[in-house]
N, C-alpha and C. Protein backbone atom coordinates (compact mmCIF):
# COMPACT_ATOMS: atom_id res chain seq x y z
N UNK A 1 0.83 -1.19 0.00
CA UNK A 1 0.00 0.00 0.00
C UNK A 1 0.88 1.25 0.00
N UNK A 2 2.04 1.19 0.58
CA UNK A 2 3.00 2.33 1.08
C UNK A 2 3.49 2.99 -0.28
N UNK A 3 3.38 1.71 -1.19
CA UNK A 3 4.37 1.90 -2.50
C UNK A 3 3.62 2.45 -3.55
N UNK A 4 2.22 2.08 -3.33
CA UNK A 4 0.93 2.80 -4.48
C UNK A 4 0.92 4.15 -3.87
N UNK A 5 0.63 4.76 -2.67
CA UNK A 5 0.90 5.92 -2.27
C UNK A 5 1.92 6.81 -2.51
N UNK A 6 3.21 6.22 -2.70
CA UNK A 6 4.18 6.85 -2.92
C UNK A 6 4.44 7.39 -4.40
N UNK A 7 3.81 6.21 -5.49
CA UNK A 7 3.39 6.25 -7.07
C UNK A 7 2.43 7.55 -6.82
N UNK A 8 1.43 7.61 -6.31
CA UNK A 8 0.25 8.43 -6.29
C UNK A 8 0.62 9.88 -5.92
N UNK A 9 1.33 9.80 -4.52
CA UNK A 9 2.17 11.16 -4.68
C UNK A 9 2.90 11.70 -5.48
N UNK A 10 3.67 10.90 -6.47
CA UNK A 10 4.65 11.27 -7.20
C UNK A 10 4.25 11.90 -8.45
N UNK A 11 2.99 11.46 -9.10
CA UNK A 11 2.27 11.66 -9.96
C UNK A 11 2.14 13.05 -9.63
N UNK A 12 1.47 13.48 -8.44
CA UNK A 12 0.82 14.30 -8.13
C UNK A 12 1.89 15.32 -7.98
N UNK A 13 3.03 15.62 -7.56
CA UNK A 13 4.13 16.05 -7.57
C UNK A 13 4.15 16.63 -9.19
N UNK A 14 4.51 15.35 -9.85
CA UNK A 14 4.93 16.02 -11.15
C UNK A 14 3.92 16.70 -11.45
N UNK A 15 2.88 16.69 -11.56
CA UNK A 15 2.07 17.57 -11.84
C UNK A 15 1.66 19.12 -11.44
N UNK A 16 1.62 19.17 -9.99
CA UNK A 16 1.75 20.37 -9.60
C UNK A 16 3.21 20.85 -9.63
N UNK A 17 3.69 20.15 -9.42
CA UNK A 17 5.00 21.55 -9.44
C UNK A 17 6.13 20.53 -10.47
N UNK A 18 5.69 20.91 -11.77
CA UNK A 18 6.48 20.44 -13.02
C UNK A 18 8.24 21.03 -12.68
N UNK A 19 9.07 20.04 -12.78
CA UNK A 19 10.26 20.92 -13.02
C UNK A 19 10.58 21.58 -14.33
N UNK A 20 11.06 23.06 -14.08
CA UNK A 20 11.32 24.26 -14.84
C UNK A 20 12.64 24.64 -15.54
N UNK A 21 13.85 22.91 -14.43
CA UNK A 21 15.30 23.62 -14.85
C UNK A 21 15.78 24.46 -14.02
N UNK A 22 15.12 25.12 -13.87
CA UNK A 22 15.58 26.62 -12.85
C UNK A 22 15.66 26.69 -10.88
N UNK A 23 16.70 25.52 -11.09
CA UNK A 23 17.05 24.92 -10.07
C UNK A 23 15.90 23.85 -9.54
N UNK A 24 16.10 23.10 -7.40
CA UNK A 24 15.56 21.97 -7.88
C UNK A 24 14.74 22.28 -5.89
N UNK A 25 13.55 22.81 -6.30
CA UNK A 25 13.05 22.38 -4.35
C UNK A 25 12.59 20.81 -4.16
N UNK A 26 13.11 20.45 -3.51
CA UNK A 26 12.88 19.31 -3.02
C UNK A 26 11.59 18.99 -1.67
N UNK A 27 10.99 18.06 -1.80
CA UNK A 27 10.29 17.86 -1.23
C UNK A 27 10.92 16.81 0.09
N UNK A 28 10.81 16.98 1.34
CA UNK A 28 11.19 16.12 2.20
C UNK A 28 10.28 15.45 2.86
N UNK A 29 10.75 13.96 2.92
CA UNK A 29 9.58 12.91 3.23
C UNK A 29 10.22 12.84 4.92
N UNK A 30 8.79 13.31 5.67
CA UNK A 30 8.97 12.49 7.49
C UNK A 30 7.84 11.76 7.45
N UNK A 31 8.72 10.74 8.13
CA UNK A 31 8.08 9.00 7.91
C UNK A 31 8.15 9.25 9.88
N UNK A 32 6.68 9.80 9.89
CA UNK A 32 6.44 10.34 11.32
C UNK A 32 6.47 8.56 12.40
N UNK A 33 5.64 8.04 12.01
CA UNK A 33 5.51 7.06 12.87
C UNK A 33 6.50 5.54 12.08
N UNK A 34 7.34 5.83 10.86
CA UNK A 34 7.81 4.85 10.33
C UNK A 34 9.33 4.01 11.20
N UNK A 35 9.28 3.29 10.99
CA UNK A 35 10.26 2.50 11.93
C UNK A 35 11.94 2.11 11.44
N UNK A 36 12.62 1.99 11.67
CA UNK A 36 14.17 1.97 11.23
C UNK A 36 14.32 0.97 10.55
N UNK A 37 13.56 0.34 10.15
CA UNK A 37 13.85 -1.00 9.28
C UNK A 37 12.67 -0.83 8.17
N UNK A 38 12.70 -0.04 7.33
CA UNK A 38 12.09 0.19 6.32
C UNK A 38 12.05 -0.78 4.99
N UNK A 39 10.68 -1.47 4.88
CA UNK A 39 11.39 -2.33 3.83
C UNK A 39 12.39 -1.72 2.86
N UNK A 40 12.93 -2.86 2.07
CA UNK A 40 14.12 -2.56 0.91
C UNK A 40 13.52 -2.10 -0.45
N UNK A 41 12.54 -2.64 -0.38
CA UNK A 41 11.11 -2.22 -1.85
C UNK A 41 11.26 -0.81 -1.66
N UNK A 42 10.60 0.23 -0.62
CA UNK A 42 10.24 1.04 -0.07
C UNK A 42 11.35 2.07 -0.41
N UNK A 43 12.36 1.68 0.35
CA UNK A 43 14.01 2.35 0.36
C UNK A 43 14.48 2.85 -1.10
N UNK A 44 14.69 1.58 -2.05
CA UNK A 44 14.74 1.98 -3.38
C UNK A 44 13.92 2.79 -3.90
N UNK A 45 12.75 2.25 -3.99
CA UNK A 45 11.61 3.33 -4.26
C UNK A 45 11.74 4.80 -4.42
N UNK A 46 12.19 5.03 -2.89
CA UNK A 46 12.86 6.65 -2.15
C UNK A 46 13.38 7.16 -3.35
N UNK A 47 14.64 6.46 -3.29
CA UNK A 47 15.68 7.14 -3.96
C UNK A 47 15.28 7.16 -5.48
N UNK A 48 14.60 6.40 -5.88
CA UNK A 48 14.57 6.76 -7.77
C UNK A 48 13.68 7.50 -7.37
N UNK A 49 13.24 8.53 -6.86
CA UNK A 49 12.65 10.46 -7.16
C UNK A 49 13.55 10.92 -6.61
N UNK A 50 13.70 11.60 -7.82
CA UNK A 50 14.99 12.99 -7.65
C UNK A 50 14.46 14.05 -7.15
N UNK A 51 12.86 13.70 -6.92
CA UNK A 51 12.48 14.81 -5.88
C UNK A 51 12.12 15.23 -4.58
N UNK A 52 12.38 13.84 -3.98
CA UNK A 52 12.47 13.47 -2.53
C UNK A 52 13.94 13.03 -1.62
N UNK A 53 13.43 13.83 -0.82
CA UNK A 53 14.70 13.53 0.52
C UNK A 53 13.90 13.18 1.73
N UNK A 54 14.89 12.15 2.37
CA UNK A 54 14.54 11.61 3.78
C UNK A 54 14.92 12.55 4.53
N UNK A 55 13.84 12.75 5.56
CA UNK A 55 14.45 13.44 6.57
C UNK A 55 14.82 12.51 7.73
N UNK A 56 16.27 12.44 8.32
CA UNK A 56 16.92 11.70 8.83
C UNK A 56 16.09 11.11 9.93
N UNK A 57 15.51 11.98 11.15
CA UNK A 57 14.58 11.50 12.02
C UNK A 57 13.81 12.82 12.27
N UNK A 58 12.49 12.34 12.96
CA UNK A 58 11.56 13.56 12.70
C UNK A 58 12.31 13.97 14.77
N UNK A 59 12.75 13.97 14.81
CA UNK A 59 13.44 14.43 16.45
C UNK A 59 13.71 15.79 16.21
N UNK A 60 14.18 16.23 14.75
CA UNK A 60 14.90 17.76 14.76
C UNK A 60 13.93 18.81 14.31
N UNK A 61 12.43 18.06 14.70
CA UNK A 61 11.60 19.11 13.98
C UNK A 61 10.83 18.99 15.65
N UNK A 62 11.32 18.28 17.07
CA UNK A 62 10.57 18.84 17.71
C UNK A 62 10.80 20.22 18.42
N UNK A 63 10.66 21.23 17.32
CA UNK A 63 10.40 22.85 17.75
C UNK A 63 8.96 22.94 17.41
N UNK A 64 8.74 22.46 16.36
CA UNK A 64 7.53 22.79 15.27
C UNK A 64 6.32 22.47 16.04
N UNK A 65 5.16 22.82 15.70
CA UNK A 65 3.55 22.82 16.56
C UNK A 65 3.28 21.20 16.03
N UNK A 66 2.97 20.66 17.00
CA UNK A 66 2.19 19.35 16.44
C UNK A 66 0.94 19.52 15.06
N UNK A 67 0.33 18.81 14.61
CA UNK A 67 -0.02 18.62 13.37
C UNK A 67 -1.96 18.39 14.18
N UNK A 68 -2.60 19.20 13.71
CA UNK A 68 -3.47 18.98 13.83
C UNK A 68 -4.08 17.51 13.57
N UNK A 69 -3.77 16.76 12.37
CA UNK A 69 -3.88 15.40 11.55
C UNK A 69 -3.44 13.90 11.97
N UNK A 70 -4.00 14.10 13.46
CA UNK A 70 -2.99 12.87 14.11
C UNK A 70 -4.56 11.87 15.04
């Protein structure tokens, strides 16, 4: 399911924000409740979009307001 979601976002990505060339914003994925052993499907996955970055652990974002969406 993780991996159709991730297709589904990506779609959706290219679409709204088409790359222009004119440099590159990246989108960063926090895998809020995801666990350190991420499948290997999943992992690869990651990395073939050149428009996503992991964010290492979501620990360095506790400044930020919790998320209404929980």
């Amino acid at each position: 399911i993780y991996q159709e979601q991730s297709i589904r976002l990506s779609d959706a990505i290219g679409r709204k924000r088409p790359f222009t060339g004119q440099g590159s914003r990246k989108v960063i994925l926090l895998h809020d409740n995801a666990k350190s052993h991420i499948a290997e499907a999943t992992r690869s996955k990651e990395n073939h979009y050149t428009w996503a970055r992991r964010c290492p652990t979501h620990s360095v974002f506790f400044r930020l307001a919790p998320s209404d969406f929980y």
